[in-house]
Each structure stands twice: as C-alpha cells, then as structure tokens.
C-alpha atoms as a PDB file:
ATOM      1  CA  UNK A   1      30.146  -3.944 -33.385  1.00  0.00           C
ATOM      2  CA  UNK A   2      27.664  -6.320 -32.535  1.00  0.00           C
ATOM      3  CA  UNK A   3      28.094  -6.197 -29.048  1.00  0.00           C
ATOM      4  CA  UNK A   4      27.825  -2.833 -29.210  1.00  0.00           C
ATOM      5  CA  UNK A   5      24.496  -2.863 -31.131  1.00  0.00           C
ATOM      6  CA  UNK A   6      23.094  -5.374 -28.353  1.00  0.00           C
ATOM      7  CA  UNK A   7      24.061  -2.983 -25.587  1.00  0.00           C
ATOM      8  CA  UNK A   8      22.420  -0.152 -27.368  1.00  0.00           C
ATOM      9  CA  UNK A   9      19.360  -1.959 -28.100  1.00  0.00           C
ATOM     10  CA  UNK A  10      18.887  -3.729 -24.556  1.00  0.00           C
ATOM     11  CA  UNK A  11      20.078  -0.173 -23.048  1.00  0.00           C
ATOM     12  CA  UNK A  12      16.908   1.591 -24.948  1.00  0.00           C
ATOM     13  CA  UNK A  13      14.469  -1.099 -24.843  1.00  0.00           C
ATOM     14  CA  UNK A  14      14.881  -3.261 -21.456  1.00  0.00           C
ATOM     15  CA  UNK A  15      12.307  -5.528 -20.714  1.00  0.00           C
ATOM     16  CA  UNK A  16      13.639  -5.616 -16.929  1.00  0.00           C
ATOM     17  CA  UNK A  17      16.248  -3.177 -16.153  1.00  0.00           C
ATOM     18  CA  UNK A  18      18.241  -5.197 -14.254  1.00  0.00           C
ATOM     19  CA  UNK A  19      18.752  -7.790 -16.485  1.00  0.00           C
ATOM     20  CA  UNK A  20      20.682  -5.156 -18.561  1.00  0.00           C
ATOM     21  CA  UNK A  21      22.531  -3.968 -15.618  1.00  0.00           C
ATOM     22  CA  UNK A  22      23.408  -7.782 -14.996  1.00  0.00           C
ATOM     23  CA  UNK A  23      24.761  -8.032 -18.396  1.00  0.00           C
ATOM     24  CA  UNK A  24      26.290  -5.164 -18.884  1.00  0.00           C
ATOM     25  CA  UNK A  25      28.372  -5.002 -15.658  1.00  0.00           C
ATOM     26  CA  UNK A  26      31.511  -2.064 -15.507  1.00  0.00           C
ATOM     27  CA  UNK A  27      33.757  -4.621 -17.282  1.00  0.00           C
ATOM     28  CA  UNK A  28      31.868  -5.299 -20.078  1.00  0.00           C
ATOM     29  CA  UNK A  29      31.457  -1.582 -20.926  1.00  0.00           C
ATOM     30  CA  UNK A  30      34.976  -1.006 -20.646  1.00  0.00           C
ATOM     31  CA  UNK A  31      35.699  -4.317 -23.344  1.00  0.00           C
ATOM     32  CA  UNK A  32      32.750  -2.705 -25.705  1.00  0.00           C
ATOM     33  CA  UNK A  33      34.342   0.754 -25.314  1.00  0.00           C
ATOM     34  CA  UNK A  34      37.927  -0.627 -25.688  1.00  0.00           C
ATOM     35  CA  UNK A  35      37.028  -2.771 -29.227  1.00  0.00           C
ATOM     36  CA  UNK A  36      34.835   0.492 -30.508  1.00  0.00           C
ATOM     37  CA  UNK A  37      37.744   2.623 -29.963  1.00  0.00           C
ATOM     38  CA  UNK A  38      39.829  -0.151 -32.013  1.00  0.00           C
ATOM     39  CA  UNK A  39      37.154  -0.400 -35.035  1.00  0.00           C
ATOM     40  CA  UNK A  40      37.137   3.457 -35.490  1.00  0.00           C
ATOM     41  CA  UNK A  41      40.453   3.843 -35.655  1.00  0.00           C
ATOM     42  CA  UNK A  42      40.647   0.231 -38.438  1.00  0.00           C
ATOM     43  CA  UNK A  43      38.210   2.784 -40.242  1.00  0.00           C
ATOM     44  CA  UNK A  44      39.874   5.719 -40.291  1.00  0.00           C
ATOM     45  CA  UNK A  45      42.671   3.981 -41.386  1.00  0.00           C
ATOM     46  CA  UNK A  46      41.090   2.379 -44.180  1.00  0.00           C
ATOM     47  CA  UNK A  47      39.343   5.733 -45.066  1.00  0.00           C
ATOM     48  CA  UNK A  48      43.395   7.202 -45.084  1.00  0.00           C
ATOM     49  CA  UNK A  49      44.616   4.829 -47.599  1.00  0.00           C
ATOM     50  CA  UNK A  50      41.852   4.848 -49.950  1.00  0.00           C
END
C-alpha cells in the first residue's frame, strides 16, 4: 500500500513530471496494480471470516 500511496501522491503533486514518469515506468504500474489487486482480495477475505 505504500507504494501505492507514493504513486498517488507523486502522480497529483509532481514537482517535475518526468521524474514521475521515470519512476513510475509501465512495469512498475503493473507490480503496484498486481499487489493492490492481492491486498483487496487479503481484505475481503478477512472481512468474510469475521
């Protein structure tokens, strides 16, 4: 989740634009998608056993 926090954060607030772009190449986006996908569904299994 924290990569996902710093993406959002350097997504709305970019000093230099291409910094972000730098960082946050295709593959990286893919790896923060991929691991988001994987927390929700942690949570909504958590959330189903409780």
């Amino acid at each position: 989740m924290s990569l996902l926090d710093e993406a959002f954060m350097d997504s709305r607030y970019p000093e230099d634009i291409t910094l972000f772009e730098d960082e946050f190449n295709i593959e990286v986006c893919k790896e923060i998608f991929t691991e988001t996908k994987e927390t929700i569904k942690c949570l909504e299994n958590s959330l189903v056993k409780n």
